[in-house]
N, C-alpha and C. Protein backbone atom coordinates (compact mmCIF):
# COMPACT_ATOMS: atom_id res chain seq x y z
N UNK A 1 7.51 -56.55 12.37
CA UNK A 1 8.15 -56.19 13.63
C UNK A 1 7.31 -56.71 14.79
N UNK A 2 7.92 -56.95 16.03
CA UNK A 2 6.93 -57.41 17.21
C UNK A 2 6.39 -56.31 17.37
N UNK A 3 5.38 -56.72 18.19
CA UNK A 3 4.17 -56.19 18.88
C UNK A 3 5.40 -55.11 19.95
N UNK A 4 4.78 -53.72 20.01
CA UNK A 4 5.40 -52.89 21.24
C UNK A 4 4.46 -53.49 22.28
N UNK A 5 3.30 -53.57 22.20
CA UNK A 5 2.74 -53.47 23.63
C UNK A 5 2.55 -55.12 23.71
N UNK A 6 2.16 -55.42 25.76
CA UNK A 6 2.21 -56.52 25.37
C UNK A 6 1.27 -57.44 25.03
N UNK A 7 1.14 -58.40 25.22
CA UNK A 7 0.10 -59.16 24.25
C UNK A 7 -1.19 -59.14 25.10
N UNK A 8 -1.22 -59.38 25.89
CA UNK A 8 -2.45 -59.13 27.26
C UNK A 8 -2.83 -57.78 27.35
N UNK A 9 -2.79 -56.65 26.87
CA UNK A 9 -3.05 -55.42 27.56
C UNK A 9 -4.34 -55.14 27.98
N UNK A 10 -4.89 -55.07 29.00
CA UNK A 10 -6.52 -55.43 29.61
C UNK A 10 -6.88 -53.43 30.08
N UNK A 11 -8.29 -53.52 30.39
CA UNK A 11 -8.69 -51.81 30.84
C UNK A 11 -7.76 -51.98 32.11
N UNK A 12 -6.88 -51.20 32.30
CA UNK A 12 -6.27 -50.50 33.90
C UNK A 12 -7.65 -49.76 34.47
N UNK A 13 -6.73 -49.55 35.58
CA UNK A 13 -7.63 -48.41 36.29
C UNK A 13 -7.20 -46.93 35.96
N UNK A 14 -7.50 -46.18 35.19
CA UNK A 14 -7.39 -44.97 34.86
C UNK A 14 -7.31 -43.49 35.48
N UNK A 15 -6.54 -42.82 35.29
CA UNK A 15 -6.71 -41.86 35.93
C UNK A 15 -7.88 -40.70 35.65
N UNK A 16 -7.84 -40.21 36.89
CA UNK A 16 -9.17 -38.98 36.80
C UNK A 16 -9.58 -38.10 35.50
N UNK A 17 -8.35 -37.96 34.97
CA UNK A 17 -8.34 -36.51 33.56
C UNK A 17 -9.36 -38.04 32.41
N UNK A 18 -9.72 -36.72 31.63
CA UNK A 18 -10.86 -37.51 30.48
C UNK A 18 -9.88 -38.08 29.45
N UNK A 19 -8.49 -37.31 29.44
CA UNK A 19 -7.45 -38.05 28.19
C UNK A 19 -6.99 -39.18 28.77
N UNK A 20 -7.04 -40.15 29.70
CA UNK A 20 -6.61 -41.42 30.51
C UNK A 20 -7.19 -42.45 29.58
N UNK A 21 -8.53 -42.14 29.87
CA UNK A 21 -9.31 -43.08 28.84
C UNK A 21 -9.53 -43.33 27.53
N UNK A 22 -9.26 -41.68 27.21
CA UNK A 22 -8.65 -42.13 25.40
C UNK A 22 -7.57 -42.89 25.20
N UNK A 23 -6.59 -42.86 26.51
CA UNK A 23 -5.51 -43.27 26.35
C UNK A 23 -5.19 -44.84 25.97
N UNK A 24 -6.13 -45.59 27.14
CA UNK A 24 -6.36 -46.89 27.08
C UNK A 24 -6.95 -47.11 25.89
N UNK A 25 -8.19 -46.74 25.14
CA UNK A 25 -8.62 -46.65 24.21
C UNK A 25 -8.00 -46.95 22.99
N UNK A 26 -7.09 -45.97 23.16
CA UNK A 26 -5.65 -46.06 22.00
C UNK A 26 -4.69 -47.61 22.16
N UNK A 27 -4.26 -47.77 23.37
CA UNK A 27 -4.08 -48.97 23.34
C UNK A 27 -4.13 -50.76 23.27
N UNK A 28 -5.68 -50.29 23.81
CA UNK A 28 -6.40 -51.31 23.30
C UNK A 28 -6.25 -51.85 21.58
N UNK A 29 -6.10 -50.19 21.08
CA UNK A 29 -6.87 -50.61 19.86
C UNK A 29 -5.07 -51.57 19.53
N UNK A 30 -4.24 -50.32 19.85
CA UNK A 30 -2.64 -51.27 19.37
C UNK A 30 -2.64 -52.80 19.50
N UNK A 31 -3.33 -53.19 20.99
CA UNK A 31 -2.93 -54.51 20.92
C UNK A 31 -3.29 -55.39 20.13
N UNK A 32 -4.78 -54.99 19.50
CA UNK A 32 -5.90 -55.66 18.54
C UNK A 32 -5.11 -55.49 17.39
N UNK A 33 -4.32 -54.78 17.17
CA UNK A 33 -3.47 -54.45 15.43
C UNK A 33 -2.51 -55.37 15.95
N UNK A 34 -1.92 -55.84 16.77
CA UNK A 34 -0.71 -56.44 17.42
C UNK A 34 -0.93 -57.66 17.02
N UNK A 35 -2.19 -58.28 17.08
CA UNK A 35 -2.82 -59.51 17.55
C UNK A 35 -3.19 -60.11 16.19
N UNK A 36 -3.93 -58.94 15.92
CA UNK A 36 -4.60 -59.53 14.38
C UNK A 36 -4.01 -58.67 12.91
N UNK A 37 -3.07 -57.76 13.37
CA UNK A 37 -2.76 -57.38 11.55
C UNK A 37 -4.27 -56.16 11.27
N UNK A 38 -4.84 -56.22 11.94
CA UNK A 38 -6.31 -55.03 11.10
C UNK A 38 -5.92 -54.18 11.12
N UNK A 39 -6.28 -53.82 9.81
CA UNK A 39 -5.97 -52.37 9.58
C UNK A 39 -6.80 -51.31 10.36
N UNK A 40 -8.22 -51.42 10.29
CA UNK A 40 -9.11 -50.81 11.23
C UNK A 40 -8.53 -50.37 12.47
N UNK A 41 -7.86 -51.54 13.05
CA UNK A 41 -7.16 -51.19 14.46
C UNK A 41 -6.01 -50.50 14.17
N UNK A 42 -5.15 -50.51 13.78
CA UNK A 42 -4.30 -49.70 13.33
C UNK A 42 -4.79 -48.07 13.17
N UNK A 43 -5.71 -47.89 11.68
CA UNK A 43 -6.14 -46.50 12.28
C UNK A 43 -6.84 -46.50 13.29
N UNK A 44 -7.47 -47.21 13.45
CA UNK A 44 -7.93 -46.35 15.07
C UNK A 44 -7.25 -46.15 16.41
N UNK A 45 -5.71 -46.77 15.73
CA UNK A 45 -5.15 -46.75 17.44
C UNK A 45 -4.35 -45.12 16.62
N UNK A 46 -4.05 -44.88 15.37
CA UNK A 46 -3.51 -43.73 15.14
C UNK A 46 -4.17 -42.55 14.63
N UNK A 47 -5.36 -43.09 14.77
CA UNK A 47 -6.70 -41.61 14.90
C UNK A 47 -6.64 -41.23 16.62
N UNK A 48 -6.86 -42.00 17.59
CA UNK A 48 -6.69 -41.83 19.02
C UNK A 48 -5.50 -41.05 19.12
N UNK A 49 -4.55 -41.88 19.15
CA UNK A 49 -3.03 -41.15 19.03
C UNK A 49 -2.65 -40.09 18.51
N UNK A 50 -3.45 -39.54 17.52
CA UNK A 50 -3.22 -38.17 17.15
C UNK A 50 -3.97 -37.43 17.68
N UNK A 51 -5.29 -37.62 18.43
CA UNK A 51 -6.00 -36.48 18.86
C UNK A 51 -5.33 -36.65 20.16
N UNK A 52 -5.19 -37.65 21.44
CA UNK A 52 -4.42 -37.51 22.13
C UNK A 52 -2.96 -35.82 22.47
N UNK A 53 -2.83 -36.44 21.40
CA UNK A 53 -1.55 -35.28 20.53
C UNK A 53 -1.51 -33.83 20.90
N UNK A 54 -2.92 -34.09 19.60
CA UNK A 54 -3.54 -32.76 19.77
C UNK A 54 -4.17 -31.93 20.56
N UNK A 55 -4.56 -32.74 22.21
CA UNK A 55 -5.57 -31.92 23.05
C UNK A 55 -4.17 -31.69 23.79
N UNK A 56 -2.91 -32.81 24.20
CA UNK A 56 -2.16 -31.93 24.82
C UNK A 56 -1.29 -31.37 24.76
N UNK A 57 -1.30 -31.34 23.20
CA UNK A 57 -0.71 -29.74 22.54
C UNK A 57 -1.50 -28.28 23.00
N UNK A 58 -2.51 -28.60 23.05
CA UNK A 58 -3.39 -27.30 23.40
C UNK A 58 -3.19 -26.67 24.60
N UNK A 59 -3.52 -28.23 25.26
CA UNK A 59 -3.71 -27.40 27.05
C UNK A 59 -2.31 -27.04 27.13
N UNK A 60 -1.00 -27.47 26.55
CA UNK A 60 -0.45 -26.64 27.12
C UNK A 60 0.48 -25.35 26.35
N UNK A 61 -0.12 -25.04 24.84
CA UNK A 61 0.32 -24.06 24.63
C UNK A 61 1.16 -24.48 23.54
N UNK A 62 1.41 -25.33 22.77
CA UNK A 62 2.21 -25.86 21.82
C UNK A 62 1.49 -25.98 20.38
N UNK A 63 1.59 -25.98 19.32
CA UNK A 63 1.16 -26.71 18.27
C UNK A 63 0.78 -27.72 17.86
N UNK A 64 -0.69 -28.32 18.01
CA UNK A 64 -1.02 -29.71 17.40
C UNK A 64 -0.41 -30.09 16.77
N UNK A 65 -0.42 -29.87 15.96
CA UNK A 65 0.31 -30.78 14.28
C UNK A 65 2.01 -30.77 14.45
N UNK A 66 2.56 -30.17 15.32
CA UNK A 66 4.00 -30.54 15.68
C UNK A 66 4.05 -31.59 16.87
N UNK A 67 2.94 -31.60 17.89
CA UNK A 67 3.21 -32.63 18.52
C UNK A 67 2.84 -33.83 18.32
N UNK A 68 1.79 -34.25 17.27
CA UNK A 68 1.38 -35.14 16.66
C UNK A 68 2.64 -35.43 15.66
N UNK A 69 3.07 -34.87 14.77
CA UNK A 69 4.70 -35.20 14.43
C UNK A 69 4.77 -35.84 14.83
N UNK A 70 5.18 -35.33 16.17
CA UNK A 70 6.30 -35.96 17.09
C UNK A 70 6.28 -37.47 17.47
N UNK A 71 5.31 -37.35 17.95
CA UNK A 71 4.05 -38.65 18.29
C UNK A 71 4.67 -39.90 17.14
N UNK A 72 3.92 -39.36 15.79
CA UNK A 72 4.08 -40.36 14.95
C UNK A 72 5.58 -40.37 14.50
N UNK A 73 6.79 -40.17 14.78
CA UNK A 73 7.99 -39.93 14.19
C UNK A 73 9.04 -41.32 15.28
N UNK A 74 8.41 -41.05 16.61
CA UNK A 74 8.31 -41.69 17.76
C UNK A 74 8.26 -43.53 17.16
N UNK A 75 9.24 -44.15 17.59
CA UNK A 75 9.00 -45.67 17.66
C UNK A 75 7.88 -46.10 18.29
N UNK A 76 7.08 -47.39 18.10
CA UNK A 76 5.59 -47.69 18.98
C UNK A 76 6.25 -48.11 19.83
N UNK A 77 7.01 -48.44 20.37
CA UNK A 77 7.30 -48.66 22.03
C UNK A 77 7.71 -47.71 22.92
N UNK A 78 8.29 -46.42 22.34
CA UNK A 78 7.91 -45.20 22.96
C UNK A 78 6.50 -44.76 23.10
N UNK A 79 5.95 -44.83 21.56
CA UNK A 79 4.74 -44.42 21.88
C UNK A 79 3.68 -44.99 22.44
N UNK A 80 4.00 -46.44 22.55
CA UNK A 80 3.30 -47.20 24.31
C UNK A 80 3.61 -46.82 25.44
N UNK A 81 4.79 -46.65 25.59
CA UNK A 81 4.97 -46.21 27.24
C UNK A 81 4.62 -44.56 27.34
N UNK A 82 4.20 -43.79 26.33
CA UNK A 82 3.97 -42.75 26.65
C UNK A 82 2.39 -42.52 26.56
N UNK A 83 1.96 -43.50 25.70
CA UNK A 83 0.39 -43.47 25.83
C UNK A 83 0.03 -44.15 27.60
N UNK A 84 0.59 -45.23 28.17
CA UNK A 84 0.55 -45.91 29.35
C UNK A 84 0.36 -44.61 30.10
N UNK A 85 1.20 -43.51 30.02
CA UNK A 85 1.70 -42.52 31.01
C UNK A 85 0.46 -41.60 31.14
N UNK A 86 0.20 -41.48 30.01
CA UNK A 86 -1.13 -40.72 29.90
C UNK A 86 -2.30 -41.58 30.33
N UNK A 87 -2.27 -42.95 30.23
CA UNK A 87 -4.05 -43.66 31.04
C UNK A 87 -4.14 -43.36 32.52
N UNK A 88 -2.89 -42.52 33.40
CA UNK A 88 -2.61 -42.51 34.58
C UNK A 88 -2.30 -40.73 34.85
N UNK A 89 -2.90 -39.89 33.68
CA UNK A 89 -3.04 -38.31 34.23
C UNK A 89 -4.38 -38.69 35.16
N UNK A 90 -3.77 -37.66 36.15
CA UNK A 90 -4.61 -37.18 37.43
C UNK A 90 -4.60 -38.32 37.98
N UNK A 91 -4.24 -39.19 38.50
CA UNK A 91 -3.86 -40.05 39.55
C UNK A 91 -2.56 -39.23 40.26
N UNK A 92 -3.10 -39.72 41.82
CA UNK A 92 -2.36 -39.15 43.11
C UNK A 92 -0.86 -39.39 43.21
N UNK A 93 0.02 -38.67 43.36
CA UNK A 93 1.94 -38.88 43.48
C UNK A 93 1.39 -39.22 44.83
N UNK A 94 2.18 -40.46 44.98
CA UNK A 94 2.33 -41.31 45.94
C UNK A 94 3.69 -42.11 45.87
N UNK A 95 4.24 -41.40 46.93
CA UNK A 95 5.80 -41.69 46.90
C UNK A 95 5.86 -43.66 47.61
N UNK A 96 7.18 -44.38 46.74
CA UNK A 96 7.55 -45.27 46.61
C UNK A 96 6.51 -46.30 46.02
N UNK A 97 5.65 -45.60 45.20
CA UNK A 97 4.40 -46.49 44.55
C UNK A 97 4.28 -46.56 42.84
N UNK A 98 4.00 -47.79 42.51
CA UNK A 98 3.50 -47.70 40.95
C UNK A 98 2.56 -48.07 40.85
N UNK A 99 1.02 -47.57 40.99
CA UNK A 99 -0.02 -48.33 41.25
C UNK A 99 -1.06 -47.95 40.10
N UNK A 100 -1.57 -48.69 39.14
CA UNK A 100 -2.24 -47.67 38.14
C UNK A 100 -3.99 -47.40 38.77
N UNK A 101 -4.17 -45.83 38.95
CA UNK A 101 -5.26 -45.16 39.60
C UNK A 101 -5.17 -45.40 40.87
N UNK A 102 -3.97 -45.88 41.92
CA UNK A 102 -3.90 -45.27 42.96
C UNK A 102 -3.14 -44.36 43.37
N UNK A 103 -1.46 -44.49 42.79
CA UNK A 103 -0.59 -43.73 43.08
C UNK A 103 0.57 -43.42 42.33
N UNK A 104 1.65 -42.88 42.31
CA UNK A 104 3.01 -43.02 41.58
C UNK A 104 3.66 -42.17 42.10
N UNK A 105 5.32 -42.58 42.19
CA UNK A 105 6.40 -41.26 42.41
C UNK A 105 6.60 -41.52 41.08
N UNK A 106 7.64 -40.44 40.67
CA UNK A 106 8.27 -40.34 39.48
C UNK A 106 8.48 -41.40 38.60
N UNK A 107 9.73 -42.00 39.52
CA UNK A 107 10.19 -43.15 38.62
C UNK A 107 8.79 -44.85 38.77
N UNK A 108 8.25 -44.41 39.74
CA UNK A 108 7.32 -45.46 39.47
C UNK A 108 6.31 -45.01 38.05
N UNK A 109 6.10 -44.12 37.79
CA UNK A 109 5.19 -44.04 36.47
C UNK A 109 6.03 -44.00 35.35
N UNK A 110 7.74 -43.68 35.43
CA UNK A 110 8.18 -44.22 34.23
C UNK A 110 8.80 -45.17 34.14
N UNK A 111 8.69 -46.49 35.14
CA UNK A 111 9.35 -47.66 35.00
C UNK A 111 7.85 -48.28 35.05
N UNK A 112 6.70 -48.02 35.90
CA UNK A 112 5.17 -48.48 35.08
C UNK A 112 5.42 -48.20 33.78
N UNK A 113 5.23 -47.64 33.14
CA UNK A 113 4.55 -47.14 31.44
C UNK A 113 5.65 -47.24 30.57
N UNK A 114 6.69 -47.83 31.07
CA UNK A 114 7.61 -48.75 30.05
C UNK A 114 7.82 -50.10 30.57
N UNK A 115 7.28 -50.45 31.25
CA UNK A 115 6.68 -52.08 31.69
C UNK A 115 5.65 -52.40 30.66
N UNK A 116 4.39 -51.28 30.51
CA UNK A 116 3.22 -51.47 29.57
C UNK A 116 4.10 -51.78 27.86
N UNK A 117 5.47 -51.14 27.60
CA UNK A 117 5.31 -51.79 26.32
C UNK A 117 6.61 -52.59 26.03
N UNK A 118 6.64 -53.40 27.43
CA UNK A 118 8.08 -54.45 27.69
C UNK A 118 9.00 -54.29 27.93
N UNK A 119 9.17 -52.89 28.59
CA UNK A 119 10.70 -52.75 28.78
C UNK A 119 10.80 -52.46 30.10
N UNK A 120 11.32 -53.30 31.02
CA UNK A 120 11.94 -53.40 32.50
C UNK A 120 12.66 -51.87 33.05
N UNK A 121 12.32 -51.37 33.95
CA UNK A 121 13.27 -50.23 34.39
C UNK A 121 13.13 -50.32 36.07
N UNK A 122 14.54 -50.10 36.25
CA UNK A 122 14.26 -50.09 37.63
C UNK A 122 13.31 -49.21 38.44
N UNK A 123 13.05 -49.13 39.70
CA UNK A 123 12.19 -47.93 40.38
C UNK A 123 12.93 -47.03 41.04
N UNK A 124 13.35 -46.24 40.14
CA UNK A 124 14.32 -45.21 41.19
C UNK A 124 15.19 -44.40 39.57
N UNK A 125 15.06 -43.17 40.03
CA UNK A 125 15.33 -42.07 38.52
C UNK A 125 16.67 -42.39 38.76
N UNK A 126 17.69 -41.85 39.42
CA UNK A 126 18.77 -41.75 38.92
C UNK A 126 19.71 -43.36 38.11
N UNK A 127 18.88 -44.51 38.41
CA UNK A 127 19.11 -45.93 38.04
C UNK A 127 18.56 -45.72 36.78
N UNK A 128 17.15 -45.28 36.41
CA UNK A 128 16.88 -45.40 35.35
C UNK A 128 17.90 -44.44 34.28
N UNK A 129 18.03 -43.27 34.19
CA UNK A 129 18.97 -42.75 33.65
C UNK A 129 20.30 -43.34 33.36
N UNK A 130 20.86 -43.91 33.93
CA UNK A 130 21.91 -44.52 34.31
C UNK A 130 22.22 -45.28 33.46
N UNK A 131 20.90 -46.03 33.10
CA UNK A 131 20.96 -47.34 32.22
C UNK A 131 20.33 -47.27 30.99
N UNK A 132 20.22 -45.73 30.29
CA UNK A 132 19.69 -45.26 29.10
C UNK A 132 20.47 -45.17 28.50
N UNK A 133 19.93 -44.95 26.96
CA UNK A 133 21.23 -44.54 26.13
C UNK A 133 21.16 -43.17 26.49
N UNK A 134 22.10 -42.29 26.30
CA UNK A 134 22.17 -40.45 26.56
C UNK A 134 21.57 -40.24 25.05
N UNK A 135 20.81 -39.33 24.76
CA UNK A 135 20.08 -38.60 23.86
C UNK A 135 20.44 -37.11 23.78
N UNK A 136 20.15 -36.37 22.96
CA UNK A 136 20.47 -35.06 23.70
C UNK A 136 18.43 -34.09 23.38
N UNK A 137 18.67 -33.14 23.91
CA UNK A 137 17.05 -32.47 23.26
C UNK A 137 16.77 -32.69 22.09
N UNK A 138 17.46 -32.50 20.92
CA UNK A 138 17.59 -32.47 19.69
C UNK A 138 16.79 -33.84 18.94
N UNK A 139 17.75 -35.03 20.23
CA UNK A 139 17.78 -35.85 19.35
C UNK A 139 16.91 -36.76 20.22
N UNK A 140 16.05 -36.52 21.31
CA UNK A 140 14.66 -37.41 22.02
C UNK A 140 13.82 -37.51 21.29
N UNK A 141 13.05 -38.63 21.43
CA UNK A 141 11.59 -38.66 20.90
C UNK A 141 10.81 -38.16 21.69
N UNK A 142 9.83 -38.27 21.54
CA UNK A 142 8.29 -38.41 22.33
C UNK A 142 8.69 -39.83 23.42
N UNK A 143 8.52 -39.80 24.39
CA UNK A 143 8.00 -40.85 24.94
C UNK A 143 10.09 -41.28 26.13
N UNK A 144 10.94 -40.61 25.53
CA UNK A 144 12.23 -41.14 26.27
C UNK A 144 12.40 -40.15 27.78
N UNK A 145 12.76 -40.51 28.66
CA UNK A 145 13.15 -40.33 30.10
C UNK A 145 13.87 -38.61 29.91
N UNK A 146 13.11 -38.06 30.60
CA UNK A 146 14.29 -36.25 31.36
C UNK A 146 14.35 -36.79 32.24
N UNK A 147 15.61 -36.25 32.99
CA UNK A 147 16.27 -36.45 34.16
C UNK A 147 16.70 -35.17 34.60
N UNK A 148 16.47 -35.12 35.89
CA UNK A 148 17.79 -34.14 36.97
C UNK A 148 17.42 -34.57 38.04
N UNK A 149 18.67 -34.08 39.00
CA UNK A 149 19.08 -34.81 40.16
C UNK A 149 17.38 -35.19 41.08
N UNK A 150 16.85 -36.40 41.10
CA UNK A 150 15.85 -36.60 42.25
C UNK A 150 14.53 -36.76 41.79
N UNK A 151 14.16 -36.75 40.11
CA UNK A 151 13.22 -36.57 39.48
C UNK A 151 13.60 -36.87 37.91
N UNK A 152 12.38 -37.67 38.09
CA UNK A 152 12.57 -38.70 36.00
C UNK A 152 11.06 -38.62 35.61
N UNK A 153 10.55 -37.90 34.44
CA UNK A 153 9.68 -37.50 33.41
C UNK A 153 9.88 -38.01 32.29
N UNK A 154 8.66 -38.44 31.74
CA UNK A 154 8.95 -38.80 30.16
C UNK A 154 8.77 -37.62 28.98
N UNK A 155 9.38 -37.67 28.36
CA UNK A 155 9.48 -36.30 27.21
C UNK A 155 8.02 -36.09 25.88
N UNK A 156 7.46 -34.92 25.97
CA UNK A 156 6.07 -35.15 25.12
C UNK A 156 6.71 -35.25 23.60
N UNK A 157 8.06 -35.04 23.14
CA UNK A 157 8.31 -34.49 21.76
C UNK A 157 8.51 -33.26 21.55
N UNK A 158 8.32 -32.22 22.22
CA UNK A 158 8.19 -31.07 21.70
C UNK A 158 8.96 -30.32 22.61
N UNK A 159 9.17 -28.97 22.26
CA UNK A 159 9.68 -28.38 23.53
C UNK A 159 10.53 -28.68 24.56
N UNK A 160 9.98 -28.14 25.62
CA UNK A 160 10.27 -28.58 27.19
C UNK A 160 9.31 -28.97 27.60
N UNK A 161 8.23 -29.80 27.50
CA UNK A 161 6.63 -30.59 27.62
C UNK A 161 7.39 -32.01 28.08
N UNK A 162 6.56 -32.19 29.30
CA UNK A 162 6.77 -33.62 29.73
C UNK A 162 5.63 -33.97 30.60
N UNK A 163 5.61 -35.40 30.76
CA UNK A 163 4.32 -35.66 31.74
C UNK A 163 5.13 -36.61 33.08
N UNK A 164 4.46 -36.31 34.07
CA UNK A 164 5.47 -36.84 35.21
C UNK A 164 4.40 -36.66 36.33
N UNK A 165 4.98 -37.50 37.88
CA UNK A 165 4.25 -37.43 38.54
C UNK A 165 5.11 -36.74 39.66
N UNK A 166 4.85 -35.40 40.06
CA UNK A 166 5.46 -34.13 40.33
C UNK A 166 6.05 -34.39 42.02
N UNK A 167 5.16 -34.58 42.54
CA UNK A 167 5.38 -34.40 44.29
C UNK A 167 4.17 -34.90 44.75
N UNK A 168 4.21 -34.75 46.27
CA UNK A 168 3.26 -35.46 46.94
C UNK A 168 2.09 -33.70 47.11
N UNK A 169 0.91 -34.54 46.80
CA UNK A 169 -0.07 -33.16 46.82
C UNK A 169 -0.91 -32.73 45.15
N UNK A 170 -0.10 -33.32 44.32
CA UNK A 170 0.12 -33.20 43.12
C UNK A 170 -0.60 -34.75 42.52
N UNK A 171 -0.92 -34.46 40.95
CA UNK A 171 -1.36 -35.47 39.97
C UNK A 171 -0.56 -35.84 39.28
N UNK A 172 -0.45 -37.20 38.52
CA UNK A 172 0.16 -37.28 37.18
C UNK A 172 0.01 -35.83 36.79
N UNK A 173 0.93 -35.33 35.76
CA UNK A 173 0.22 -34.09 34.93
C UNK A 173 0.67 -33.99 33.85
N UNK A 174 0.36 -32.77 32.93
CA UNK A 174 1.30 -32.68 31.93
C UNK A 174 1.85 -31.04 32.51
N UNK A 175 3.38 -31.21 31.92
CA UNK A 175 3.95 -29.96 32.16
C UNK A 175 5.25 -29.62 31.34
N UNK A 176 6.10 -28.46 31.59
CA UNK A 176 7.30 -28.28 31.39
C UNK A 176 8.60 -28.19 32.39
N UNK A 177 9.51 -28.45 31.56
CA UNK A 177 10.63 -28.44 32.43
C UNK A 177 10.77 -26.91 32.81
N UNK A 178 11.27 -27.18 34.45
CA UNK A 178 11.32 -25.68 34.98
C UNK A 178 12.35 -24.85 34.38
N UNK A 179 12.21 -23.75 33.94
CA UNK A 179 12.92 -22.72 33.56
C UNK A 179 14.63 -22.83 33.69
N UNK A 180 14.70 -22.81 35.49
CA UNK A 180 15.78 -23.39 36.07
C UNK A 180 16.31 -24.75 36.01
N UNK A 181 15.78 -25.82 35.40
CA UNK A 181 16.58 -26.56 34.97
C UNK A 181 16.48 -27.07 33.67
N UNK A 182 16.05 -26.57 32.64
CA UNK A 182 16.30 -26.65 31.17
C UNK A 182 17.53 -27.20 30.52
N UNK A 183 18.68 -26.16 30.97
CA UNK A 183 20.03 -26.88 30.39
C UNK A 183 20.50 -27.54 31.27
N UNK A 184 19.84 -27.94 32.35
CA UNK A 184 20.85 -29.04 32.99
C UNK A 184 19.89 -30.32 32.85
N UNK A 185 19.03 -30.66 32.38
CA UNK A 185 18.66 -32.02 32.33
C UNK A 185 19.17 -32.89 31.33
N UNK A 186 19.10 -34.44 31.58
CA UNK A 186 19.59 -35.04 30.84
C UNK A 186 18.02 -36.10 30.32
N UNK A 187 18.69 -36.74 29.05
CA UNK A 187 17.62 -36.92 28.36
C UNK A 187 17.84 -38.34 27.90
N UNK A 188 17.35 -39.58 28.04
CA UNK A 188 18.11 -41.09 27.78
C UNK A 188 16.70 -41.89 27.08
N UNK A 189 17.13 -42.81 26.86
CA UNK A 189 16.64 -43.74 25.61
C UNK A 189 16.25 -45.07 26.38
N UNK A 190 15.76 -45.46 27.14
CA UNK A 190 15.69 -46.78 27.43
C UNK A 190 15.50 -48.32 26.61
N UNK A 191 15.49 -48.07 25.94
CA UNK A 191 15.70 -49.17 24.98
C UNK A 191 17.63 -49.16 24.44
N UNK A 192 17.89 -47.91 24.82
CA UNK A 192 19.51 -48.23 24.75
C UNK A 192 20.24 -47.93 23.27
């Protein structure tokens, strides 16, 4: 199968949180399995990838070993653009920006971090949705687009867990969908 990520993937500038840099870490190692077939790189991009998993299963209250599932159940081009998403926790929401370690609105960190594993999205949530396949909760991976009106997050696998870049004042973060909009979000596939 091709390479998810792309063939160049170089250190970004990372965000503040200590899981950013595992993050890159992890990807690095993908591109080196991409490049050369090693197995070495391979586990080590899915030893990263599972502890990844596992720390932000913790912080926020979920089960390791179900979100690591998830993780690995996940296509690698989801699970590139969702590792991308994570080299950019704790970097500043900075509206109409995709900047990696300076800024992001929403849809700039999920049309960034599905750029990281080739897939084009416009900058602006309700476009990106638009042009997904529809998924439902059930049936998302790790790593595909939530939506509601004015705001686009990528989905952790689990739960209501997503990582997104919230408002101005705010970090990349990891979080859940608000209470109040649970059953009304929609959930899409960008790869279609």
């Amino acid at each position: 199968a091709a390479p998810a990520a792309p063939a160049s993937h170089r250190l970004v500038v990372t965000g503040s949180d200590s899981l950013a840099t595992y993050a890159n870490a992890a990807l690095d190692s993908w591109v080196s399995y991409s490049r050369t077939g090693s197995s070495r790189a391979l586990s080590d991009y899915n030893a990263v990838r599972d502890s990844i998993a596992a720390e932000a299963a913790r912080r926020m209250g979920a089960d390791p070993a179900t979100m690591q599932a998830a993780w690995r159940k996940a296509d690698t081009t989801h699970q590139v653009a969702l590792l991308a998403a994570f080299t950019q926790l704790g970097t500043k929401y900075r509206r109409n920006t995709a900047s990696p370690g300076v800024g992001f609105d929403c849809s700039g960190l999920t049309s960034w971090s599905w750029s990281q594993a080739g897939v084009s999205l416009f900058h602006q949530s309700a476009v990106q949705i638009q042009h997904a396949r529809r998924v439902t909760h059930d049936t998302a991976q790790a790593g595909d687009l939530v939506y509601y009106p004015g705001h686009v997050m990528l989905y952790l696998g689990v739960g209501n867990l997503i990582i997104h870049a919230p408002y101005t004042g705010r970090n990349v973060e990891l979080s859940s969908i608000s209470k109040s909009k649970v059953n009304s979000v929609l959930y899409g596939n960008p790869l279609g």
